[in-house]
Protein backbone atom coordinates (compact mmCIF):
# COMPACT_ATOMS: atom_id res chain seq x y z
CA UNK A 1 -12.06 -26.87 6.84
CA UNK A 2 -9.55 -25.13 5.22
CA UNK A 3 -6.15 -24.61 7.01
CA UNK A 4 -3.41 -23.80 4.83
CA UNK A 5 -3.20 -20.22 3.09
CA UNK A 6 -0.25 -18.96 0.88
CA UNK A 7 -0.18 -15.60 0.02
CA UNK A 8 1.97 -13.79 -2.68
CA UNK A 9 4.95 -12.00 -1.28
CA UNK A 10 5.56 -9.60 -4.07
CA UNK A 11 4.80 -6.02 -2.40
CA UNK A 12 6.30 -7.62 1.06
CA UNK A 13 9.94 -8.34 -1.39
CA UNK A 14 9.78 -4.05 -1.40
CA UNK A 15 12.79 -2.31 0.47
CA UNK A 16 10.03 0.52 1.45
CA UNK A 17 7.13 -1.16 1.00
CA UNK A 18 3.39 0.41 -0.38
CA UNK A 19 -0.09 0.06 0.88
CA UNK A 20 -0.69 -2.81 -0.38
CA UNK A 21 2.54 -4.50 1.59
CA UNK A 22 1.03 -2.92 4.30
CA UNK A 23 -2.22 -4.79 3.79
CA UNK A 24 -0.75 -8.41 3.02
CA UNK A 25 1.43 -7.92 6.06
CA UNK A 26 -1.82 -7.26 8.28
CA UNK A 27 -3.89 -9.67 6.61
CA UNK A 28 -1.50 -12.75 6.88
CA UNK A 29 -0.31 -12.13 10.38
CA UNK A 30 -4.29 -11.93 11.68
CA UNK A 31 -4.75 -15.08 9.42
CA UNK A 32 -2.18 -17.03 11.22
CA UNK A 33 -3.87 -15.94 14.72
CA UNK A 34 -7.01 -17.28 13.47
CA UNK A 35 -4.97 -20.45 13.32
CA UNK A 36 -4.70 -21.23 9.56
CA UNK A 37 -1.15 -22.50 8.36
CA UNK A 38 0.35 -19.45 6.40
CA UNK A 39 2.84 -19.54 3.21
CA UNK A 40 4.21 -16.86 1.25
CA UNK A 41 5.43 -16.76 -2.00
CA UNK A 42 8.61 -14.72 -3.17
CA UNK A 43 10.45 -13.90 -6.81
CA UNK A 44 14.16 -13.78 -6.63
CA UNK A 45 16.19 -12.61 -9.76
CA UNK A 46 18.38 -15.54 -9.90
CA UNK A 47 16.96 -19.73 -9.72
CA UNK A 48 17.56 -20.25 -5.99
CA UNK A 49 20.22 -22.15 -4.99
CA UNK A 50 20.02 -25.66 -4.41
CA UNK A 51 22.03 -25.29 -1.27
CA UNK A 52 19.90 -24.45 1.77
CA UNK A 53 22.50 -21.95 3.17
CA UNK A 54 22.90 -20.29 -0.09
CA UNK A 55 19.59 -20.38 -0.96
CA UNK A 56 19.13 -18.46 2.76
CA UNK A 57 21.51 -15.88 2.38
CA UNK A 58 20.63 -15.49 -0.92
CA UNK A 59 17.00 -14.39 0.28
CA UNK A 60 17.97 -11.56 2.08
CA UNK A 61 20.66 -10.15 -0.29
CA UNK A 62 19.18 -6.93 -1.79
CA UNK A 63 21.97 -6.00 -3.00
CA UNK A 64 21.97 -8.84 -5.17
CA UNK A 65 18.02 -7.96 -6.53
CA UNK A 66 18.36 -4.35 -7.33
CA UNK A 67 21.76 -4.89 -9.40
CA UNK A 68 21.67 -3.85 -13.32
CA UNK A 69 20.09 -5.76 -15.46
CA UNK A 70 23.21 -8.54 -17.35
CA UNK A 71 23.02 -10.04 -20.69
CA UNK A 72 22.27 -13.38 -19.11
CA UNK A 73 18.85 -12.40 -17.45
CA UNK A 74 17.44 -11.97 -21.17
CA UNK A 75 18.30 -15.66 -21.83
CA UNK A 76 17.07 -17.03 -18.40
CA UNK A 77 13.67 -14.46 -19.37
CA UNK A 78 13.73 -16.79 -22.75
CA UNK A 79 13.90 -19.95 -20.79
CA UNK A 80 11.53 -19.75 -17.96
CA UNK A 81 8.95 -18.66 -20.79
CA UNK A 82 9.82 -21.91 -21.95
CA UNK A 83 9.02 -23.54 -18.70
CA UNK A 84 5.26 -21.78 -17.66
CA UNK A 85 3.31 -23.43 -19.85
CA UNK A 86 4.25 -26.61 -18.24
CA UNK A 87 3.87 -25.20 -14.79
CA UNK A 88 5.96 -23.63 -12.08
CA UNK A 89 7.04 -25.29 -8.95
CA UNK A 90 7.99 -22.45 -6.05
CA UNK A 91 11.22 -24.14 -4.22
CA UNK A 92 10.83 -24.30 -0.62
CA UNK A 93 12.58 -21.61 1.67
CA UNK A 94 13.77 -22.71 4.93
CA UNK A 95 15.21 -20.48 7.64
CA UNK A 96 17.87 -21.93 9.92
CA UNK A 97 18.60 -19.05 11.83
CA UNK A 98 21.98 -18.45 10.38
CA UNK A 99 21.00 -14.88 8.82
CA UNK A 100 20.34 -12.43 10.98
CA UNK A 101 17.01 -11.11 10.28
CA UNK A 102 15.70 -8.16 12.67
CA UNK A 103 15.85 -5.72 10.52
CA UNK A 104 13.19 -7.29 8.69
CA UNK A 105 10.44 -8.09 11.48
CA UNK A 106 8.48 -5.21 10.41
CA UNK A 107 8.38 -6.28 6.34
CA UNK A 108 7.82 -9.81 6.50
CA UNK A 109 4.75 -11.77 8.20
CA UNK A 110 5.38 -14.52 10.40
CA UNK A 111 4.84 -17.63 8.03
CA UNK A 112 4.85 -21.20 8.77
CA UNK A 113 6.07 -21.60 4.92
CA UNK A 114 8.52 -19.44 2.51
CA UNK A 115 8.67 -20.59 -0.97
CA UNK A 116 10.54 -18.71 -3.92
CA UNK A 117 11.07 -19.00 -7.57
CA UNK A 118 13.13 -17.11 -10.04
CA UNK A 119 11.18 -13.73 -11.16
CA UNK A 120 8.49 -15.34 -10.78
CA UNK A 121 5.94 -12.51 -10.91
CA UNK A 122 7.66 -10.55 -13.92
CA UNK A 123 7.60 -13.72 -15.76
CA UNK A 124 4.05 -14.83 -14.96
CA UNK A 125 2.99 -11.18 -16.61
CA UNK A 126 5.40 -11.91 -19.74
CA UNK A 127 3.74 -15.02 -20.25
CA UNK A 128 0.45 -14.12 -19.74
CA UNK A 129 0.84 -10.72 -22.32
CA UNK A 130 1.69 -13.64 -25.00
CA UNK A 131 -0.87 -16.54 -24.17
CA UNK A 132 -3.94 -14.77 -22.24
CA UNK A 133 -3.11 -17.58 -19.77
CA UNK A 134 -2.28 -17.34 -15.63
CA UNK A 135 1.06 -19.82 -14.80
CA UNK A 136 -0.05 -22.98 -12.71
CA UNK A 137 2.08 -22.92 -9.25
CA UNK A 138 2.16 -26.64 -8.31
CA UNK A 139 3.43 -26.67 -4.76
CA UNK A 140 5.15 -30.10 -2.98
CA UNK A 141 1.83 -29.65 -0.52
CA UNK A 142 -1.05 -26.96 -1.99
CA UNK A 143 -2.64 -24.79 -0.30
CA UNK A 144 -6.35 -24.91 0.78
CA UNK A 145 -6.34 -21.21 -0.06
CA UNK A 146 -3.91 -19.51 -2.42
CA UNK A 147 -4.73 -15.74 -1.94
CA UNK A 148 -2.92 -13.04 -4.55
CA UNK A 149 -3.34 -9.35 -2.41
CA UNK A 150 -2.54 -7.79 -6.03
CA UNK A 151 -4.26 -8.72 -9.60
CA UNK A 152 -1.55 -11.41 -10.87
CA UNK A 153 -1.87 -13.93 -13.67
CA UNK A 154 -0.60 -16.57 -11.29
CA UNK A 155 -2.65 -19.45 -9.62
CA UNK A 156 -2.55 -22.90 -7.24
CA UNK A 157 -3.32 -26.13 -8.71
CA UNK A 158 -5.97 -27.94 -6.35
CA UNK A 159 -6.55 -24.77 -4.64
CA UNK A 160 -9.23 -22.16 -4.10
CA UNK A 161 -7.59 -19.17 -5.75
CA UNK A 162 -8.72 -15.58 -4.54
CA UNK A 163 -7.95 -12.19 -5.29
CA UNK A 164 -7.41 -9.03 -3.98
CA UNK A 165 -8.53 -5.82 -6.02
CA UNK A 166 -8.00 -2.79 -4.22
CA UNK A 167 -9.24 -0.89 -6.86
CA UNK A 168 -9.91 -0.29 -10.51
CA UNK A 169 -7.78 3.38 -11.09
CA UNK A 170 -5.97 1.77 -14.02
CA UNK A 171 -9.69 1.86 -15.97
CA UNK A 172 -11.39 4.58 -14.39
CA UNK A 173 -8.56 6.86 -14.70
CA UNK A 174 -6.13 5.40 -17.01
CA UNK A 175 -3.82 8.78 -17.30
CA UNK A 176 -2.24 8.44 -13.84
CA UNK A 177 -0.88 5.31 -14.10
CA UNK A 178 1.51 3.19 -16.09
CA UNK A 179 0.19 0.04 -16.56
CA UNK A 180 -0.51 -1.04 -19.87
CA UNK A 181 -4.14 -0.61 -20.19
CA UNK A 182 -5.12 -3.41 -23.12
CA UNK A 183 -3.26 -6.26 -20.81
CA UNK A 184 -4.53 -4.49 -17.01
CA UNK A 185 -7.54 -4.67 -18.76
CA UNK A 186 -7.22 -7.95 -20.18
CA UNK A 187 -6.07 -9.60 -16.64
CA UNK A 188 -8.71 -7.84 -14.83
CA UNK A 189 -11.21 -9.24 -17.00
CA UNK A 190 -9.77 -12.87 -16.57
CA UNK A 191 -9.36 -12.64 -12.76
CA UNK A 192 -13.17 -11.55 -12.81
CA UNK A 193 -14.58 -14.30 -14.91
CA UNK A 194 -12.09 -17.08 -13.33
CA UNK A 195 -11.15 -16.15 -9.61
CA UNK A 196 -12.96 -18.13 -7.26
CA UNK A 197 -13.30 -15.18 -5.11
CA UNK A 198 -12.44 -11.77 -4.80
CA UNK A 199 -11.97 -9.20 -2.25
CA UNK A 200 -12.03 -5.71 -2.36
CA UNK A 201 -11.74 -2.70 0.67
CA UNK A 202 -14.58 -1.06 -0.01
CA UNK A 203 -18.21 -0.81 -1.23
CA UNK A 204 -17.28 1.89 -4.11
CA UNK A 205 -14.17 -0.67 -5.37
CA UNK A 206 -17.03 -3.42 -5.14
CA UNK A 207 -19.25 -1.59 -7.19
CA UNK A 208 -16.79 -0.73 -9.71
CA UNK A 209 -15.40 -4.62 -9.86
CA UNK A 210 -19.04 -5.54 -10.49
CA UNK A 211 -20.25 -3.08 -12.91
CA UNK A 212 -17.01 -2.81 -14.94
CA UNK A 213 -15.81 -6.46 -14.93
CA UNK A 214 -19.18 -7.96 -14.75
CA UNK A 215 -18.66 -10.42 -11.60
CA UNK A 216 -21.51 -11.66 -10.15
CA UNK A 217 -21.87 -9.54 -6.30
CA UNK A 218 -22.33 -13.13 -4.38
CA UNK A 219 -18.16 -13.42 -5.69
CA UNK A 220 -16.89 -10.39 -4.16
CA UNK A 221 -16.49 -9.77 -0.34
CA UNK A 222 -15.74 -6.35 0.58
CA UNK A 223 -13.45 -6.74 3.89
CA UNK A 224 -12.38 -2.90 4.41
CA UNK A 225 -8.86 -2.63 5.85
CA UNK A 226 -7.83 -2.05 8.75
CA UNK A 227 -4.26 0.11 10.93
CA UNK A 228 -2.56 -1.42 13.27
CA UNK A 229 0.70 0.65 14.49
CA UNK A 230 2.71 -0.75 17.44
CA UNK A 231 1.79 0.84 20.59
CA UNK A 232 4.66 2.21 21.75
CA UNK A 233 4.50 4.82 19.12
CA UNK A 234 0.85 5.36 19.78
CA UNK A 235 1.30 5.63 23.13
CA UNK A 236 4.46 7.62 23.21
CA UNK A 237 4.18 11.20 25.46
CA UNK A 238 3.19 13.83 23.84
CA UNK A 239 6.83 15.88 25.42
CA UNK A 240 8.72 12.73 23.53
CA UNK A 241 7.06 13.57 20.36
CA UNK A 242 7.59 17.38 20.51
CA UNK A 243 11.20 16.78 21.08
CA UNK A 244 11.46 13.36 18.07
CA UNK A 245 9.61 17.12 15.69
CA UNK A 246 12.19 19.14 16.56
CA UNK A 247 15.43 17.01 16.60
CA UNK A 248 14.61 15.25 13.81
CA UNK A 249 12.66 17.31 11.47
CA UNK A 250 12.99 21.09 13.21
CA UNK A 251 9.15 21.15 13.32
CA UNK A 252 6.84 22.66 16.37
CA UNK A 253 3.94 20.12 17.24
CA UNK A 254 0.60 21.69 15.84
CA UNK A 255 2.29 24.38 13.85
CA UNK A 256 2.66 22.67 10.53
CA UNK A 257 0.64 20.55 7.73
CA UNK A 258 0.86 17.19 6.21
CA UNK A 259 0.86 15.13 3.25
CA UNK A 260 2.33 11.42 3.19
CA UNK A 261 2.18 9.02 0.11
CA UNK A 262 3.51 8.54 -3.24
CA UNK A 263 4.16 11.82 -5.39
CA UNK A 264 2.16 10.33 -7.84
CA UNK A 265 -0.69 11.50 -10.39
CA UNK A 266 -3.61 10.14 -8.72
CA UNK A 267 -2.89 11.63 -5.26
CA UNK A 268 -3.13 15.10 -7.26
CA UNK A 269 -0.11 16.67 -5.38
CA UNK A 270 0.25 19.31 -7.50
CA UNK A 271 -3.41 21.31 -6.81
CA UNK A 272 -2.24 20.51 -3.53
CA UNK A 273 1.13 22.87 -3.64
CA UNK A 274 -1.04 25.62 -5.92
CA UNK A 275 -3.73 25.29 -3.24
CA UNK A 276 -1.13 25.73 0.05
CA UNK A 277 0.26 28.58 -2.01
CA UNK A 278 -2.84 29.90 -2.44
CA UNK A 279 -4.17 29.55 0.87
CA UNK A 280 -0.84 32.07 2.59
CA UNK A 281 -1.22 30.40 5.52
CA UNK A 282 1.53 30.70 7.72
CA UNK A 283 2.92 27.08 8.83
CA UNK A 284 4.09 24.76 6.65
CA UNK A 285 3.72 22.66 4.55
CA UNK A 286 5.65 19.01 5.30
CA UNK A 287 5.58 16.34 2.49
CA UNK A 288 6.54 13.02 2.44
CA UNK A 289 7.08 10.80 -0.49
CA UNK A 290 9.41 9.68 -3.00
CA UNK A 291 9.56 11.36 -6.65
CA UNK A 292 8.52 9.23 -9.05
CA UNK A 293 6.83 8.91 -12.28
CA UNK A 294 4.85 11.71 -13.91
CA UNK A 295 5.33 13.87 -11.60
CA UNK A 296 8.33 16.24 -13.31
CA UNK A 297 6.19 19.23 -12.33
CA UNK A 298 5.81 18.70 -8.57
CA UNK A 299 9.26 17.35 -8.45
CA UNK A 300 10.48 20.95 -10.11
CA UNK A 301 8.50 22.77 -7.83
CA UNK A 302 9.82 21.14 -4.76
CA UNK A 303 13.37 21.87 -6.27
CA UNK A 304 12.56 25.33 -6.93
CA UNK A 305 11.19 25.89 -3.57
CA UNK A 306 14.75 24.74 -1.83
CA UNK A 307 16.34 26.51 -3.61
CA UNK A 308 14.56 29.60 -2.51
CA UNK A 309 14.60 28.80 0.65
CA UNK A 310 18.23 27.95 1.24
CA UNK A 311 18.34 31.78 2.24
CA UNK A 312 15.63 31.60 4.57
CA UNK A 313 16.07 30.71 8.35
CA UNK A 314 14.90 27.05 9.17
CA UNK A 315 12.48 28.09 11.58
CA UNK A 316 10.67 30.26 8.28
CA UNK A 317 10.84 27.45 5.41
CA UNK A 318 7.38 27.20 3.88
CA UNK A 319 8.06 23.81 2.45
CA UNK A 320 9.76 20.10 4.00
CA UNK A 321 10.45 17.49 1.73
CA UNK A 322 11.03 14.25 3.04
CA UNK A 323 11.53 11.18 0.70
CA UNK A 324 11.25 9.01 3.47
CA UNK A 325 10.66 8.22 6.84
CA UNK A 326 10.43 5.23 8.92
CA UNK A 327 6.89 3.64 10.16
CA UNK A 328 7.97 5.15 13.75
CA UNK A 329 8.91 8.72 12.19
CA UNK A 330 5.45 8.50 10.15
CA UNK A 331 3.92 7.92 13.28
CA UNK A 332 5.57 11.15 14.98
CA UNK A 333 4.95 13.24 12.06
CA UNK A 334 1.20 12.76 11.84
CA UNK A 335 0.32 13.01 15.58
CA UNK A 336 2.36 16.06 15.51
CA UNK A 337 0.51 17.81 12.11
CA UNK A 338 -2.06 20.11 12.82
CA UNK A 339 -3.72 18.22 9.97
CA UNK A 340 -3.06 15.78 6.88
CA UNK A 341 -4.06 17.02 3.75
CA UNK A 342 -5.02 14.16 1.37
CA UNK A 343 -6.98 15.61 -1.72
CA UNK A 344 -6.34 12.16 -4.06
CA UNK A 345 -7.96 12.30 -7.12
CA UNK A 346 -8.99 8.15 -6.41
CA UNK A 347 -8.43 5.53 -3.62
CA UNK A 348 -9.53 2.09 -2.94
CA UNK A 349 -9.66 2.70 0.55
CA UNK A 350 -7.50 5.41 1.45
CA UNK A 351 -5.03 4.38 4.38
CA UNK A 352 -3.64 7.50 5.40
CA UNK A 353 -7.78 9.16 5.97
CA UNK A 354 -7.71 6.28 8.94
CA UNK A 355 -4.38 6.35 9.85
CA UNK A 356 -4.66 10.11 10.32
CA UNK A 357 -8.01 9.39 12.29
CA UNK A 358 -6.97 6.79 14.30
CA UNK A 359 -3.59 8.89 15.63
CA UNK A 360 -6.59 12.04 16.45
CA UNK A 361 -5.09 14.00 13.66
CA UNK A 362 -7.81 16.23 11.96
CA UNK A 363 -8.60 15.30 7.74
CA UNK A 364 -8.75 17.60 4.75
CA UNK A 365 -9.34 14.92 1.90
CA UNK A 366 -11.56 14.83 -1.58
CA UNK A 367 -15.60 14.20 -1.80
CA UNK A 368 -14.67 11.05 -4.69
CA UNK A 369 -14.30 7.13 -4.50
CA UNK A 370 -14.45 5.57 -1.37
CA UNK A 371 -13.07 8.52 0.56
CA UNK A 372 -16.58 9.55 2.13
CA UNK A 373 -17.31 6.12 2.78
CA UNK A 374 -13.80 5.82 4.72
CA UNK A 375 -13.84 9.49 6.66
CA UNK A 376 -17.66 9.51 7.49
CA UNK A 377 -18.46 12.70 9.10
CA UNK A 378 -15.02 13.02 10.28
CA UNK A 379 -13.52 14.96 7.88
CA UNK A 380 -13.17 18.19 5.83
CA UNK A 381 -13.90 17.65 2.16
CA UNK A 382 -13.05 18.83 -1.04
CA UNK A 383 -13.53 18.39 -4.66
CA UNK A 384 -9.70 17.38 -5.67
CA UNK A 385 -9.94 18.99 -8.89
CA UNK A 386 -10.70 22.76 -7.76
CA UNK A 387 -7.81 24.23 -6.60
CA UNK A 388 -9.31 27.16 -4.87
CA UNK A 389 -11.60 24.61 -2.94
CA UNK A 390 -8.67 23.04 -1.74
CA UNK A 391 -7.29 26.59 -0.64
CA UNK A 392 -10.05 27.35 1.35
CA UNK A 393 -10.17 23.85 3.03
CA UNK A 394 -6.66 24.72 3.80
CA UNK A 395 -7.30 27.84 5.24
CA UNK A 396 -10.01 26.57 7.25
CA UNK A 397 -8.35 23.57 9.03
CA UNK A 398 -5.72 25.98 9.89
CA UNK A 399 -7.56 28.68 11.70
CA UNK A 400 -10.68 27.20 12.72
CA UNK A 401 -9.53 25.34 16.38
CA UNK A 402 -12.78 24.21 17.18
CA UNK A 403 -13.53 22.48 13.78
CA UNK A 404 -10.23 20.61 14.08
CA UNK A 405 -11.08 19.41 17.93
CA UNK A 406 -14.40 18.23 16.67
CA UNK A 407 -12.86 16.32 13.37
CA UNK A 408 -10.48 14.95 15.88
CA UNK A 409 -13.27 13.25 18.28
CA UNK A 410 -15.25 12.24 15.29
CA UNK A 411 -12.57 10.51 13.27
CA UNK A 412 -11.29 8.52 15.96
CA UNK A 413 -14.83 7.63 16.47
CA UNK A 414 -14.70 7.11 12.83
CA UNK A 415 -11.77 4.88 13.21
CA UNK A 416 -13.45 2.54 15.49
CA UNK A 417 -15.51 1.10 12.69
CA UNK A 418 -12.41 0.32 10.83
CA UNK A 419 -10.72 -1.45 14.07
CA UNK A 420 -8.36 -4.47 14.09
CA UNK A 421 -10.85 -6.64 16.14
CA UNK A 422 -13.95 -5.52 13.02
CA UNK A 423 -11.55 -6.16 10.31
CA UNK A 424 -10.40 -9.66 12.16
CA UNK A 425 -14.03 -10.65 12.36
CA UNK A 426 -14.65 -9.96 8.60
CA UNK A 427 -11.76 -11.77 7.57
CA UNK A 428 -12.59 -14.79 9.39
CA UNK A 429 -16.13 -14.68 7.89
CA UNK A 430 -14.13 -14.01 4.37
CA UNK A 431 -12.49 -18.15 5.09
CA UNK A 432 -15.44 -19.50 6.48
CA UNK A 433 -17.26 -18.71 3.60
CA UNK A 434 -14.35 -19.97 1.12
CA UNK A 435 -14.28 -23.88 2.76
């Protein structure tokens, strides 16, 4: 049977983590309590120290990772190309204790194994761009399972070697993203015809992997995903929450609307604004979300608004921009919304639909992908690319209090089928089925 599973640790390495950090964090903590031996696999910009206390405190110095970019990283870039033909071997991590680590309970799994290597990730993609080939990781003891939660041109020797693809939004719509499309597609491709398995987290993403990579359905095991927030800001009383809304963000409880998630192309933020604008309804609008890439347009609007509203009262701003906010503030924020809007143009799975369910928080979100399959009957739809449609959706969820107590008992209904103890049960049948 198999008992040892490594996972990659390169979403978990993120200061603010995604989706997908969200998932490997899940995934490896409920593979643990299913009593398989866990690893994880980090990058670090420099080779790690030889030194075990230097190689520890090294680990957790983020300064150290997000400095610029010296004239000596291009030659060590130049020599570890050098070295992945031949191989890599991911140096073992152990933690003494010495570094104090709380801060970091809620980014990293509980693994009985850390191992790192330098830019590991970054240079597995370099060399596979040049030689159409994945870098061999040959570990002091391999894994039974070495399971990549992201497509990576990396793999275990004397290992089963499974991936994750959440979804295929780099193909089926290649103009909000910025991956390279000739090597995402080339990867993809590989990972398909080589993986021993893959999973996905949801039937639509299955059907894409299998109709546009050509992977044979017995190879892919759809396992959904699953939300698990701690309970003491589930549970928290309703008067604490009110009072966390108005300290914090100088919101009422039920008198404003949400979006949370990456100001991005693909979550379509943009309609979004025109729609809320459109729509004159009179709470606002709160969004959460760093500015990133192509979005100059929403980020200018967001500007613009501010600056407009400087001269309004806080009570009367239309619009609250937060870049971010802590797991426990998210929490507060969307069991205080009178609904989350989430028109995305594409999703894999769609986190926030559930999360939004699973807190009782009513759902305006698109008709497309995997959405419907997600939000069942328990949501408002809309098609994301008609801006009035949005409006009225808007409008709708805003007035109508009846529709929103009914989306409320439905989606956490809804949000049952998506539960930790389902999503536990299909994982375990995911390993079984890999021995």
């Amino acid at each position: 049977m198999s008992r040892r599973i490594y996972f990659d640790g390169l979403n978990l390495s993120l200061e603010r983590g995604t989706g997908i950090a969200t998932y490997t964090r899940l995934l490896a903590e409920m593979v643990r309590e299913l009593g398989y031996e866990i690893g994880v696999v980090y990058s670090s910009r420099n080779r790690p120290s030889k030194n075990p206390v230097l190689r520890e405190i090294s680990f957790f110095d983020y300064r150290d990772d997000s400095r610029r970019p010296k004239a000596g990283d291009v030659w060590n870039a130049l020599v570890d190309q050098f070295h992945h033909p031949f191989g890599i071997k991911p140096g073992a991590l152990n933690l003494s204790g010495l570094v104090v680590t709380d801060q970091f309970r809620t980014r990293m799994p509980t693994a009985d194994n850390l191992f790192i290597a330098r830019n590991l990730f970054a240079n597995a993609r370099r060399y596979f761009s040049w030689s159409g080939r994945f870098t061999d990781l040959a570990f002091e003891t391999p894994p039974d399972i070495l399971h990549c939660t992201y497509q990576l041109p990396v793999r275990a020797k004397s290992a089963c070697n499974v991936y994750t693809i959440h979804d295929l939004v780099p193909l089926r719509l290649p103009f909000t993203t910025l991956d390279n499309k000739r090597q995402t597609y080339r990867l993809l491709r590989k990972i398909g015809a080589e993986a021993d398995h893959i999973v996905t987290v949801s039937e639509h993403s299955k059907r894409d992997i299998i109709e546009l990579l050509g992977v044979d359905e017995t190879r892919v095991t759809n396992t959904y995903e699953a939300v698990e927030f701690p309970r003491e800001f589930v549970e928290r009383p309703d008067d604490v929450v009110a009072e966390q809304l108005r300290g914090s963000f100088g919101l009422t409880p039920k008198n404003y609307l949400l979006f949370y998630g990456a100001l991005e192309p693909k979550k379509n933020v943009q309609r979004l604004f025109d729609a809320y604008m459109l729509s004159a309804v009179d709470i606002p609008l709160v969004v959460t979300g760093a500015v990133g890439w192509g979005n100059k347009a929403e980020a200018k609007w967001l500007k613009d608004m501010r600056e407009e509203e400087r001269a309004r009262p806080h009570d009367n701003r239309r619009i609250h921009h937060f870049e971010y906010v802590s797991v426990a503030m998210l929490v507060t924020l969307i069991r205080g919304a009178r609904a989350v809007l989430f028109p995305s143009l594409y999703e894999g799975f769609g986190l926030p639909v559930l999360e939004a369910m699973r807190l009782g928080t009513p759902v305006v979100t698109s008709r497309t992908s995997s959405l419907p399959e997600i939000a069942g009957d328990a949501a408002l739809y809309v098609n994301p690319y008609e801006t009035d449609d949005i409006s009225r959706a808007i409008k709708t969820i805003t007035a109508d209090a009846g529709l929103r107590e009914e989306l409320t008992l439905r989606g956490r209904a809804q949000a049952e089928l998506f539960s930790v103890a389902r999503y536990r049960e299909r994982i375990a049948a995911l390993y079984e089925k890999l021995r």
